[in-house]
Protein backbone atom coordinates (compact mmCIF):
# COMPACT_ATOMS: atom_id res chain seq x y z
CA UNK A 1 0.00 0.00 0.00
CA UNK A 2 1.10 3.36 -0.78
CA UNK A 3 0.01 6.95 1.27
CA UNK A 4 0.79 10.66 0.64
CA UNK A 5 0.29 13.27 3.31
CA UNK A 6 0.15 16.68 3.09
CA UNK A 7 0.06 18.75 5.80
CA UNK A 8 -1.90 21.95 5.27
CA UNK A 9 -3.14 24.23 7.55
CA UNK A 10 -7.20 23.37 8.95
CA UNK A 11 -7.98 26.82 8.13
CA UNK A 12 -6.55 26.68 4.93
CA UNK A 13 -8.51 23.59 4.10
CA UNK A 14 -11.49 24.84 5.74
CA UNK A 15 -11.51 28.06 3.43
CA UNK A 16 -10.92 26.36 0.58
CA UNK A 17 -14.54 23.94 0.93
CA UNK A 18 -16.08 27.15 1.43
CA UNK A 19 -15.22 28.66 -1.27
CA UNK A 20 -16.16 25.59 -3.00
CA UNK A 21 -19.78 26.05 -1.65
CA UNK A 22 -19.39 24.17 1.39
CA UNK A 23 -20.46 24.90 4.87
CA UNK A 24 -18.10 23.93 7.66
CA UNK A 25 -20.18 22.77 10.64
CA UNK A 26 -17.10 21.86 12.99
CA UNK A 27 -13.68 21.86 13.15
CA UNK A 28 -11.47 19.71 15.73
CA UNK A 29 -7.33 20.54 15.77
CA UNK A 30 -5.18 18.66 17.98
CA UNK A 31 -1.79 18.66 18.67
CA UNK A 32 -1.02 14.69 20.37
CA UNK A 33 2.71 14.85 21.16
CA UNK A 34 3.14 18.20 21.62
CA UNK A 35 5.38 18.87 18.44
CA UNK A 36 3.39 22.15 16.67
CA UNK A 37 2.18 19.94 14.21
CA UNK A 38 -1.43 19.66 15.10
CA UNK A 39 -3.74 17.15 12.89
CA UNK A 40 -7.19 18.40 12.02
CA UNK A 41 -11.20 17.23 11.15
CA UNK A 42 -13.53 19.53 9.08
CA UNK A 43 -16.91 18.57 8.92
CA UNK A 44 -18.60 20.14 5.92
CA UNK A 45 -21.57 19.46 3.94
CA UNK A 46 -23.24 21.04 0.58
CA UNK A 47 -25.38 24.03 0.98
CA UNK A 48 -29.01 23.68 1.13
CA UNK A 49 -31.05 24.48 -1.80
CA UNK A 50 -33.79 27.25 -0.78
């Protein structure tokens, strides 16, 4: 199996959906060890029609 990462910032990726014509509902950062290199959830779904 093969992976890529890329580390971007959660805003980043957050504004980004939006201006896709997303909402962002919630957003969790965390950093685990400490390091400054937090990982992050976005929780987004497609605008409602109306």
């Amino acid at each position: 199996m093969s992976l890529d990462v890329h580390l971007l910032p959660i805003e980043r990726v957050a504004a980004l959906a939006e201006r896709a014509g997303l909402v962002v509902d919630a957003t969790l950062v965390r950093d685990l060890d400490g390091t400054g290199a937090p990982q992050g959830c976005l929780l987004v779904r497609k605008r409602s029609r109306g």
